[in-house]
N, C-alpha and C. Protein backbone atom coordinates (compact mmCIF):
# COMPACT_ATOMS: atom_id res chain seq x y z
N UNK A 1 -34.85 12.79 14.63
CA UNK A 1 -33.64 12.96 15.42
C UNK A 1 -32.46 12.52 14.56
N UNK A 2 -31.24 12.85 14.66
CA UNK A 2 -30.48 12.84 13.78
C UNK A 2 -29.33 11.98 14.37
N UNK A 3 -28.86 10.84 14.08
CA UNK A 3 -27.61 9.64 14.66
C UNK A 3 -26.39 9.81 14.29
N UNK A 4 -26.01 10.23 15.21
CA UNK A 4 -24.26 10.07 14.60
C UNK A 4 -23.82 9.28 14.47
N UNK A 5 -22.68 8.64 14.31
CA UNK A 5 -21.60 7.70 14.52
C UNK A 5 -20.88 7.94 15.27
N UNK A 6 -19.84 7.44 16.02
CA UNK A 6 -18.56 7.91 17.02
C UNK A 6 -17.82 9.05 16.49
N UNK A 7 -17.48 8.50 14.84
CA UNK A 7 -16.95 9.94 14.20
C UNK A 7 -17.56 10.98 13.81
N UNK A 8 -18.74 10.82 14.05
CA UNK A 8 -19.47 12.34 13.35
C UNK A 8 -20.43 12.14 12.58
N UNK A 9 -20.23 11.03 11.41
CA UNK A 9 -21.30 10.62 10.52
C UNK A 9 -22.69 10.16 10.64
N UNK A 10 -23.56 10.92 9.40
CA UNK A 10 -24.72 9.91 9.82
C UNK A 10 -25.14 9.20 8.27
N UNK A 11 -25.95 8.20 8.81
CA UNK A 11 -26.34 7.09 7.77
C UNK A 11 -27.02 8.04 6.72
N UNK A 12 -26.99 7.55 5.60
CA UNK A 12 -27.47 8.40 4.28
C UNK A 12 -27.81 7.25 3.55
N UNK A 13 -29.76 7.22 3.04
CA UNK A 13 -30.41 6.19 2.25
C UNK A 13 -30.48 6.88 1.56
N UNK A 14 -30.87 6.19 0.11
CA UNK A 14 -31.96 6.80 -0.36
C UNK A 14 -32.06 5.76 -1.85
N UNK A 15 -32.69 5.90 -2.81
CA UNK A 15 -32.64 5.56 -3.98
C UNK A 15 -32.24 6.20 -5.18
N UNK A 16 -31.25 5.72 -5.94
CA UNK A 16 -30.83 6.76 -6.68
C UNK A 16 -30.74 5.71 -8.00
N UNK A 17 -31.64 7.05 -8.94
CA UNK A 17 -31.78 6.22 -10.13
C UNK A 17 -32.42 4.52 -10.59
N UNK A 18 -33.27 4.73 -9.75
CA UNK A 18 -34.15 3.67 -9.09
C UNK A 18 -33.35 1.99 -8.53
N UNK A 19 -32.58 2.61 -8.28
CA UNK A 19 -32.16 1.33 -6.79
C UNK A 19 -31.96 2.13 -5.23
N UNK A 20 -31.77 1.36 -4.46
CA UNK A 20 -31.34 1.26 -3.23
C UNK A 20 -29.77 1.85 -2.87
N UNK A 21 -29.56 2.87 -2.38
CA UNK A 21 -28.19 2.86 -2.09
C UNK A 21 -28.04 3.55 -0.32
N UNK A 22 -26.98 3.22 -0.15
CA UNK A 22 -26.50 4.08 1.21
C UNK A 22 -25.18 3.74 1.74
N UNK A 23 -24.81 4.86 2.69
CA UNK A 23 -23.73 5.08 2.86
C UNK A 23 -23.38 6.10 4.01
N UNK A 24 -22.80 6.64 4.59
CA UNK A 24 -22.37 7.27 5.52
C UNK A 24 -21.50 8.83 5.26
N UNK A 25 -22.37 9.82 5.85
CA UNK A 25 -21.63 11.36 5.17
C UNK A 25 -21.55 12.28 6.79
N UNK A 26 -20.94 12.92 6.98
CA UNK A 26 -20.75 13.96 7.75
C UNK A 26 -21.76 14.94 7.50
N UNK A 27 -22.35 15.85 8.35
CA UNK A 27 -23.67 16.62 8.56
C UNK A 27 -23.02 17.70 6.99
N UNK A 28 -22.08 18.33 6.87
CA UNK A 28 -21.06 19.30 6.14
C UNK A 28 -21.31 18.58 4.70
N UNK A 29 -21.09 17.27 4.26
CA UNK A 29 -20.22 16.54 3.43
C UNK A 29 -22.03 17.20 1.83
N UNK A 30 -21.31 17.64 1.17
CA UNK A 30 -22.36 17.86 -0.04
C UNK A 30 -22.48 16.80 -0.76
N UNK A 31 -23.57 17.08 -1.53
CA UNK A 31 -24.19 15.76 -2.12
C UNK A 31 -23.71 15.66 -3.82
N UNK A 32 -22.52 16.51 -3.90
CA UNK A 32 -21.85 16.27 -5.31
C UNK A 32 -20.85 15.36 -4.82
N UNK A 33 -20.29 15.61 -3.43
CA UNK A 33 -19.51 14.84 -3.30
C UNK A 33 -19.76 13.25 -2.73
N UNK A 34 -20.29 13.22 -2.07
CA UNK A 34 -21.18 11.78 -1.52
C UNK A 34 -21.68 11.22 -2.60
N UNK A 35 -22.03 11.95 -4.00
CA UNK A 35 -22.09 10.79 -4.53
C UNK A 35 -20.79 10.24 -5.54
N UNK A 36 -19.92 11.08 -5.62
CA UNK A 36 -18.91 11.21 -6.89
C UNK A 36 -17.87 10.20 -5.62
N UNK A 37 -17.75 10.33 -4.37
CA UNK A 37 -16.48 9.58 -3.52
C UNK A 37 -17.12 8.71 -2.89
N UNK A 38 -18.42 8.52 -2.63
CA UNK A 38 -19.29 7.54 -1.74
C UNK A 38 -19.64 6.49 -2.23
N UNK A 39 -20.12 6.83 -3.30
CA UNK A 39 -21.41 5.97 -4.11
C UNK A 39 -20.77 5.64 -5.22
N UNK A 40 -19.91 6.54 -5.98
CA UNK A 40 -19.36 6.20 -7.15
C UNK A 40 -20.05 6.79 -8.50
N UNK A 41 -21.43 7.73 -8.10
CA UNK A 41 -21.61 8.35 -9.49
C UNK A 41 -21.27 9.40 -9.74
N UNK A 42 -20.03 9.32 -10.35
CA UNK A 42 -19.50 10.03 -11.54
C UNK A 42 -19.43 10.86 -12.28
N UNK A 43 -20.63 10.81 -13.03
CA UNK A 43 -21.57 11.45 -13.87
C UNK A 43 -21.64 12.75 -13.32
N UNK A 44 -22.32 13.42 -12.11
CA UNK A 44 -22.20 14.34 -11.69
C UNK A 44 -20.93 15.32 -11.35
N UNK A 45 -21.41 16.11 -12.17
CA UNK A 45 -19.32 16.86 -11.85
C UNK A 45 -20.09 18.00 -11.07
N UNK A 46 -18.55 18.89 -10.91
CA UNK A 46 -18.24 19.80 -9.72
C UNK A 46 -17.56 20.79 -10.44
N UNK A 47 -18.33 21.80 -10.65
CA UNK A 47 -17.82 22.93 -11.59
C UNK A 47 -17.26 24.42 -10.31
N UNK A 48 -18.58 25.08 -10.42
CA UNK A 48 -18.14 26.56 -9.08
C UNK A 48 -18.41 26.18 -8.22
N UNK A 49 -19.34 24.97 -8.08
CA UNK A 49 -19.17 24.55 -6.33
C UNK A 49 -20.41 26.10 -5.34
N UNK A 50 -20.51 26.94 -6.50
CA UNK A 50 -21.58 27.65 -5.71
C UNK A 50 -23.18 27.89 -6.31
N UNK A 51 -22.89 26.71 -7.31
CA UNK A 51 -24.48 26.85 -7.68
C UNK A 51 -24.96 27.85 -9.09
N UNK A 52 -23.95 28.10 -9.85
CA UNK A 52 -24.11 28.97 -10.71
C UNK A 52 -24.02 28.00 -12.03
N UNK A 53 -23.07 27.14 -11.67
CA UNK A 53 -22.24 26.76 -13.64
C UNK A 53 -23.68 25.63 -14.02
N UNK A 54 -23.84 25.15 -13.18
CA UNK A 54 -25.06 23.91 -13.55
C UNK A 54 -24.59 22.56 -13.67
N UNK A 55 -22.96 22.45 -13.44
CA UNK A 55 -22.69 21.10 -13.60
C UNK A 55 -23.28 19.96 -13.03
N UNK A 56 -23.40 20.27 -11.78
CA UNK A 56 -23.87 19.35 -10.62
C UNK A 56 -25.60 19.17 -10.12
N UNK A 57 -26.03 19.65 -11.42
CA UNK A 57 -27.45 19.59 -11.32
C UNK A 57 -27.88 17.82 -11.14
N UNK A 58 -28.68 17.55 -10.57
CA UNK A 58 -29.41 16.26 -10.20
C UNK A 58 -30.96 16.17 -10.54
N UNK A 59 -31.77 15.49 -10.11
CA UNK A 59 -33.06 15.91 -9.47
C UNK A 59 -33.31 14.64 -8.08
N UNK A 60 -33.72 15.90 -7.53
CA UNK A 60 -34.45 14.96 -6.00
C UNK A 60 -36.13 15.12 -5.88
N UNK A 61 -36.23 13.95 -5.87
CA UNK A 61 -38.00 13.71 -5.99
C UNK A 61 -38.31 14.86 -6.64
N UNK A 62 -38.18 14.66 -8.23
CA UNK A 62 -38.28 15.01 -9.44
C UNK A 62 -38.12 16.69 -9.21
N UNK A 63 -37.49 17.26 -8.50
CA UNK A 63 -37.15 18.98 -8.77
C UNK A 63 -35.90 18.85 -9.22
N UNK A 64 -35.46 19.60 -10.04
CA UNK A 64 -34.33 19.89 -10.89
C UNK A 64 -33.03 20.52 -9.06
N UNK A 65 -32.47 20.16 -8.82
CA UNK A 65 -31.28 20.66 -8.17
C UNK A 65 -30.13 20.77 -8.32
N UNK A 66 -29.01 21.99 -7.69
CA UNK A 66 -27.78 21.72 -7.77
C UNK A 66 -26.73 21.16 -6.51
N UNK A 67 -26.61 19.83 -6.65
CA UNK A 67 -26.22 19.60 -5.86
C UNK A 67 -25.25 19.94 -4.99
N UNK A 68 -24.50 20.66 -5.14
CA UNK A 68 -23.07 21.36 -4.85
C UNK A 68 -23.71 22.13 -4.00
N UNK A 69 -25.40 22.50 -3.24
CA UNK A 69 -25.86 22.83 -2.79
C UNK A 69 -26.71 22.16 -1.69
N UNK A 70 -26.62 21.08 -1.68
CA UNK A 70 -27.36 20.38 -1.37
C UNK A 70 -26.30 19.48 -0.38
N UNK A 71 -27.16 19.28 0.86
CA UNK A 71 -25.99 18.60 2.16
C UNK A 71 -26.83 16.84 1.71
N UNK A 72 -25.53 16.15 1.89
CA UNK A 72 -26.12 14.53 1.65
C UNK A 72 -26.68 13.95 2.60
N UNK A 73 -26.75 14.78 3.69
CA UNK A 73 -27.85 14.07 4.67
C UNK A 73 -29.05 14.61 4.29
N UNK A 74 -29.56 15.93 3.65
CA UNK A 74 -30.26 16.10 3.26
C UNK A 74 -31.79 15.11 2.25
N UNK A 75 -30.58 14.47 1.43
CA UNK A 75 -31.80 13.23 0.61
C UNK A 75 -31.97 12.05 1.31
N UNK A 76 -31.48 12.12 2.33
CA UNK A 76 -31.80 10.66 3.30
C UNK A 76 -33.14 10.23 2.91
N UNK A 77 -33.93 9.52 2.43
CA UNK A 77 -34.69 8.94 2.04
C UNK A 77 -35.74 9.23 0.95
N UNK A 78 -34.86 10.22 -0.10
CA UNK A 78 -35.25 10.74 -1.40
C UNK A 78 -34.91 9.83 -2.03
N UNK A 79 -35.45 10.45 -3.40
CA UNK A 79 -35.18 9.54 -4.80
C UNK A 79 -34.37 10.40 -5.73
N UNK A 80 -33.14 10.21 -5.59
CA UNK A 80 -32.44 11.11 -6.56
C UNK A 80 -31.84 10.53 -8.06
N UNK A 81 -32.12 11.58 -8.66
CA UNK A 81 -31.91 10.45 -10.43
C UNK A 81 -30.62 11.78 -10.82
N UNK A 82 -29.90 11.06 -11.30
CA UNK A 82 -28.50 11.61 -11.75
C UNK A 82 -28.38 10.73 -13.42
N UNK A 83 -27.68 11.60 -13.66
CA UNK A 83 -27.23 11.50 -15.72
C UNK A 83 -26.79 9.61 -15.77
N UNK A 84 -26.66 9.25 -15.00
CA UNK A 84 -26.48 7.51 -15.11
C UNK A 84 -27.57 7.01 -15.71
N UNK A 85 -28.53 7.74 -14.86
CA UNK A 85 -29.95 6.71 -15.03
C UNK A 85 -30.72 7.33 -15.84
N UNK A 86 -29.88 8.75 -17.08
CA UNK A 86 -31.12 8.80 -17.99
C UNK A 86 -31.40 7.45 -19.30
N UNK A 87 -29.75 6.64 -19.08
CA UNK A 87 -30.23 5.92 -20.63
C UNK A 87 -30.52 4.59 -20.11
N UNK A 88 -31.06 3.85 -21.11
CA UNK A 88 -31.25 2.47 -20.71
C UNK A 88 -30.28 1.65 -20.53
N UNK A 89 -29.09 1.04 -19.65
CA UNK A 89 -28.20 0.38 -20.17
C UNK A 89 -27.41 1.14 -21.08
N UNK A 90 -27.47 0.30 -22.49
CA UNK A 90 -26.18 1.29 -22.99
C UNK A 90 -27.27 1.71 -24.23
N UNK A 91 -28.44 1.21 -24.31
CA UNK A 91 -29.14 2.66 -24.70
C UNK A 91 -29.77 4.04 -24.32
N UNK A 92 -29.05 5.25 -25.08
CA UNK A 92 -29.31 6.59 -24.92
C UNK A 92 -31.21 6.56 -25.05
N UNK A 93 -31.30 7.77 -24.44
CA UNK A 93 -32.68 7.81 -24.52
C UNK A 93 -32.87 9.12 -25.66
N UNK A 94 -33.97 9.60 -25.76
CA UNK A 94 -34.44 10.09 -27.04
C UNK A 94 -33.39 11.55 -26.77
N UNK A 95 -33.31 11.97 -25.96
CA UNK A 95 -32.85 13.39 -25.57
C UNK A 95 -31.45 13.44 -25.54
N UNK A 96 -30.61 12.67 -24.84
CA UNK A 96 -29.48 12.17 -25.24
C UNK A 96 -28.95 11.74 -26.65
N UNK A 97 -29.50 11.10 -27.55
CA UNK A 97 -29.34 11.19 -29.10
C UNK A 97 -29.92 12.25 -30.29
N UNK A 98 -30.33 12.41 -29.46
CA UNK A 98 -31.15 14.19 -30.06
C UNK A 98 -29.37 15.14 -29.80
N UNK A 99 -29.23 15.43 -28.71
CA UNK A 99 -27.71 15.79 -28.57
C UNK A 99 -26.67 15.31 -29.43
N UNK A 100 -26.41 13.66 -29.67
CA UNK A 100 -25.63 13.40 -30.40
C UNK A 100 -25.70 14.22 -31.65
N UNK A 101 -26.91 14.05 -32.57
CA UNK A 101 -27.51 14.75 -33.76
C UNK A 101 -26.90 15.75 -33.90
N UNK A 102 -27.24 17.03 -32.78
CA UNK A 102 -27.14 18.31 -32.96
C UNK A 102 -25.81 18.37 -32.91
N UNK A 103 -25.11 17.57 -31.92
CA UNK A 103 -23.36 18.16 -32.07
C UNK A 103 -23.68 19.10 -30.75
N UNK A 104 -24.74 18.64 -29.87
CA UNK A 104 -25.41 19.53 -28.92
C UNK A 104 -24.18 19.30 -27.86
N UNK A 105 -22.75 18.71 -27.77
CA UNK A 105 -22.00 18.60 -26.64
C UNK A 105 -20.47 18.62 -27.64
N UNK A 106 -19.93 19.37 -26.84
CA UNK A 106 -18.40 19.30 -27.01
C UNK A 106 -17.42 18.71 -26.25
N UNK A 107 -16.85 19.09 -25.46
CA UNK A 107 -15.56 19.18 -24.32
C UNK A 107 -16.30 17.81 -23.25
N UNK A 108 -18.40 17.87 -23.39
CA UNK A 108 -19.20 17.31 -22.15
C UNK A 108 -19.09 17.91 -20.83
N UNK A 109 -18.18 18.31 -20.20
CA UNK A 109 -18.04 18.58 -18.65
C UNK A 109 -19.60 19.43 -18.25
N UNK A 110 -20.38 19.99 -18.97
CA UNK A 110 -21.59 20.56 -18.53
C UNK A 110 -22.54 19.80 -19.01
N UNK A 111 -22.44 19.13 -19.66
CA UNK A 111 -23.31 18.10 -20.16
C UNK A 111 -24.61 17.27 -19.15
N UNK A 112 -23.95 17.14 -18.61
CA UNK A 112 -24.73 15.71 -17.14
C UNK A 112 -26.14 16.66 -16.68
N UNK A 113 -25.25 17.69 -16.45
CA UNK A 113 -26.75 19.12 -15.72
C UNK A 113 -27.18 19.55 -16.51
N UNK A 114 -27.03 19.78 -17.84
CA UNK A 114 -28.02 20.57 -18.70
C UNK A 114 -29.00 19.44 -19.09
N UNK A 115 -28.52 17.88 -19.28
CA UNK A 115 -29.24 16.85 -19.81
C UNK A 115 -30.51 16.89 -18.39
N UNK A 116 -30.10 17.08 -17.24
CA UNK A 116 -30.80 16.61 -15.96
C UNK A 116 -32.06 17.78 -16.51
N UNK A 117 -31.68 18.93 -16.54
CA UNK A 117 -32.49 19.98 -16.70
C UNK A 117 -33.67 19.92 -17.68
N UNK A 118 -32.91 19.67 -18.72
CA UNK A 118 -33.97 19.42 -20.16
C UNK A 118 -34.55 18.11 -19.79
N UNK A 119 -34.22 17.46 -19.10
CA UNK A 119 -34.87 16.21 -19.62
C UNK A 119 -36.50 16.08 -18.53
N UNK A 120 -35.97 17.13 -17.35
CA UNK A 120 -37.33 17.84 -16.79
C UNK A 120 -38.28 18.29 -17.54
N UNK A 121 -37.70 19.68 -18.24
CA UNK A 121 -38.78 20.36 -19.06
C UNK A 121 -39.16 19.55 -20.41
N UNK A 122 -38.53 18.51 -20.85
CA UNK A 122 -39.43 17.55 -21.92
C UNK A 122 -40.60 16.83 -21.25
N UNK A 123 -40.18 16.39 -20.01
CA UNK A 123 -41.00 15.64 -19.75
C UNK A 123 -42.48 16.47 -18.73
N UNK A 124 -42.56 17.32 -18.69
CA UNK A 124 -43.34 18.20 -17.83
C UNK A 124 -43.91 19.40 -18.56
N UNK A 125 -43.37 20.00 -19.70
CA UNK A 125 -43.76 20.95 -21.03
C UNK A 125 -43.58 20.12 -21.68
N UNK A 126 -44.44 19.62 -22.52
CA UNK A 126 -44.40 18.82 -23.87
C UNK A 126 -44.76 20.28 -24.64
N UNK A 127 -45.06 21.24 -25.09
CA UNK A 127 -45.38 22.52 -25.76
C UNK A 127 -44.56 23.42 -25.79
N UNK A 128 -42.97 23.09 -24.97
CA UNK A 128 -42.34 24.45 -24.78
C UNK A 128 -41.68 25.02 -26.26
N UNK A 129 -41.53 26.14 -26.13
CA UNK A 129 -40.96 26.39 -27.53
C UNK A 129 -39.45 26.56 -26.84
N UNK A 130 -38.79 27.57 -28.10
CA UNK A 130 -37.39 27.69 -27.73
C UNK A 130 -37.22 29.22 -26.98
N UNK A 131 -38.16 30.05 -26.60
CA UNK A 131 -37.55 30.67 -25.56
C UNK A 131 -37.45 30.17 -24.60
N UNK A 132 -38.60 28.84 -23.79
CA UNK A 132 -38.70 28.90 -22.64
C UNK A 132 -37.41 27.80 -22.88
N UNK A 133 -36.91 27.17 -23.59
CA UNK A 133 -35.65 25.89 -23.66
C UNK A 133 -34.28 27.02 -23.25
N UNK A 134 -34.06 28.29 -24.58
CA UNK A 134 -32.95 28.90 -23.99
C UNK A 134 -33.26 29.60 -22.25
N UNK A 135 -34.74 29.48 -21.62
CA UNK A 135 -34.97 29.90 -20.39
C UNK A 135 -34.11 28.86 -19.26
N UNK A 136 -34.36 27.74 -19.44
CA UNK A 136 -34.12 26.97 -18.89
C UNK A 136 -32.25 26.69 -18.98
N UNK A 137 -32.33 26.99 -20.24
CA UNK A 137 -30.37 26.53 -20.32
C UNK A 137 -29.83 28.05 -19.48
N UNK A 138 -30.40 28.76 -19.73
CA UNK A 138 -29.98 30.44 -19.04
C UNK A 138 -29.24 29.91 -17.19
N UNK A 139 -29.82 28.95 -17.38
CA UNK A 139 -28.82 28.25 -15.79
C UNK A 139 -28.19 27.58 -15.70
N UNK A 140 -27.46 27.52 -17.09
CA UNK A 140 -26.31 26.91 -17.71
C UNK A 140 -25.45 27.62 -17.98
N UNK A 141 -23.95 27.12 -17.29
CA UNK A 141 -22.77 27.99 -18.15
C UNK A 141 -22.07 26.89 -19.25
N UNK A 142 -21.79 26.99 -20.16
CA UNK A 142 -21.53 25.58 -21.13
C UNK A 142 -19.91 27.06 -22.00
N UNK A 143 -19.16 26.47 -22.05
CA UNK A 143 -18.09 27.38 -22.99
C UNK A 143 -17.70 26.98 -24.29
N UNK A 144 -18.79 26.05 -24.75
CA UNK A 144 -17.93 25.12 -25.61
C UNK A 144 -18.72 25.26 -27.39
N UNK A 145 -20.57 25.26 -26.95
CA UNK A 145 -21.40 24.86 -27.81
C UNK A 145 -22.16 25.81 -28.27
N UNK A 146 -22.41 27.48 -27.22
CA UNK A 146 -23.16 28.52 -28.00
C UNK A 146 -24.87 28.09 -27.76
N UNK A 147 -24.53 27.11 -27.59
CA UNK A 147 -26.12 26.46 -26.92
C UNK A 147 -27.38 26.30 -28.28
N UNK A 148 -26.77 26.76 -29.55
CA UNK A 148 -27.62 26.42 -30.44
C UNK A 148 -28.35 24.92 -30.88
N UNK A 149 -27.04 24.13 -30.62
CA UNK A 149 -27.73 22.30 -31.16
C UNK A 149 -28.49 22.17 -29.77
N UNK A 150 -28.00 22.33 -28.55
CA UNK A 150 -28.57 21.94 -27.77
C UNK A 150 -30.53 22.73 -27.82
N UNK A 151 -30.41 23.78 -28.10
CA UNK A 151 -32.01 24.49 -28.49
C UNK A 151 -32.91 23.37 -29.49
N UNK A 152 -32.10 23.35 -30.55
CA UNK A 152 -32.69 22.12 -31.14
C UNK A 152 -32.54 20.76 -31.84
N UNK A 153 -31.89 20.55 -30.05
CA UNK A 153 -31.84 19.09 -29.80
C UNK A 153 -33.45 18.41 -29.17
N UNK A 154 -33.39 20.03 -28.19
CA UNK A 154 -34.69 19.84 -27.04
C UNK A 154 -36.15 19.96 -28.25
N UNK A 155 -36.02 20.93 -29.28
CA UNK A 155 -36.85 21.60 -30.21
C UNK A 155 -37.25 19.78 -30.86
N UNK A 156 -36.46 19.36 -31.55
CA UNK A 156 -36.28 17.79 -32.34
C UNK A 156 -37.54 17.17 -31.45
N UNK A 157 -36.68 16.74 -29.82
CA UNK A 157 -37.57 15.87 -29.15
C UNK A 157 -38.94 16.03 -28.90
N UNK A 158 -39.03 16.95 -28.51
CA UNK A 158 -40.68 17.88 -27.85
C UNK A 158 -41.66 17.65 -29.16
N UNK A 159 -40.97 17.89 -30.47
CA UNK A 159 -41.87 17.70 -32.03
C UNK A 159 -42.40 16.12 -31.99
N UNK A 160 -41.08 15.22 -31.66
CA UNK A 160 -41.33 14.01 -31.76
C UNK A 160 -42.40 12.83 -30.65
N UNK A 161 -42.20 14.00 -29.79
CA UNK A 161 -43.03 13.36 -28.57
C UNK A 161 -44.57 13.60 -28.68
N UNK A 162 -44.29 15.06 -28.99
CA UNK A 162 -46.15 15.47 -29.50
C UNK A 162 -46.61 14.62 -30.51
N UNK A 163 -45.64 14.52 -31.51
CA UNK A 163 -46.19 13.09 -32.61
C UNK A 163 -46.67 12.23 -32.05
N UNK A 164 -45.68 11.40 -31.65
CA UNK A 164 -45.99 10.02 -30.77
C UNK A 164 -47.10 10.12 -30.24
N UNK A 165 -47.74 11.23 -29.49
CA UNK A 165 -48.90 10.95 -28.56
C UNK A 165 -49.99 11.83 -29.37
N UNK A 166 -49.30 11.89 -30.11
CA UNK A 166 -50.70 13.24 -31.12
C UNK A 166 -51.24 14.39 -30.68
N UNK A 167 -50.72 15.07 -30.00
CA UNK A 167 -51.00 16.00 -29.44
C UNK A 167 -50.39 17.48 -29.86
């Protein structure tokens, strides 16, 4: 059953980026915005607002989403991980400095969602090559980079990870 408030709102939990958060959204209110005016993360931008550019990509209980699609009452008691919580503190994680390397970001404003995206298919294809990487950026609009460093930024990590585990 679903609780309003006097004004309209209803309570919105969830965990994001492995803490505890919540806050209060209108049934309407999207979840780019609840978290960028609610919560305070940032990180997530707001490009077409209809689901095409990829800015506002997230993941909720680990599926790749765009949030600009997504109503914030919707994750009421999901686990949503946003571009904050890919690095440690103020260390980058392997995929994020793999980017630095390549020169894989310019201007950034598409940055946050393509990182959310790839950092899926590293961790779920350890084997992908670079069609299925430009497959995956193909739901990316980026104007800045041509998408080549970013191919093998993802190409770098996936080599280094199969090392690591020998595989």
């Amino acid at each position: 059953m679903l609780y309003l408030s006097a004004d309209g709102r209803h309570p919105v939990r969830f965990t994001l980026n492995g803490r505890y958060v919540e806050g209060e959204a209108e049934p309407r209110l999207l979840l780019t915005d609840f978290l960028r005016h609610e919560i305070g993360a940032t990180g997530t931008h707001v490009g077409c607002e209809h689901g095409v550019c990829g800015a506002c990509t997230v993941r909720v209980d680990g599926l790749v989403v765009r949030a600009c699609l997504v109503y914030a009452v919707q994750v009421d008691g999901c686990r949503v991980d946003t571009i904050e919580g890919m690095a440690d503190g103020d260390e980058l994680n392997d995929l994020q400095l793999a980017f630095q390397r390549h020169h894989a970001l310019q201007c950034g404003f598409c940055t946050p969602g393509i990182l959310m995206s790839l950092s899926q298919l590293v961790e779920e294809e350890p084997h992908a090559d670079g069609s299925r990487v430009r497959e995956v950026l193909s739901g990316h609009l980026c104007r800045c980079t041509g998408y080549y460093g970013m191919v093998a930024a993802v190409m770098e990590v996936l080599a280094a990870r199969r090392k690591a585990k020998n595989v």
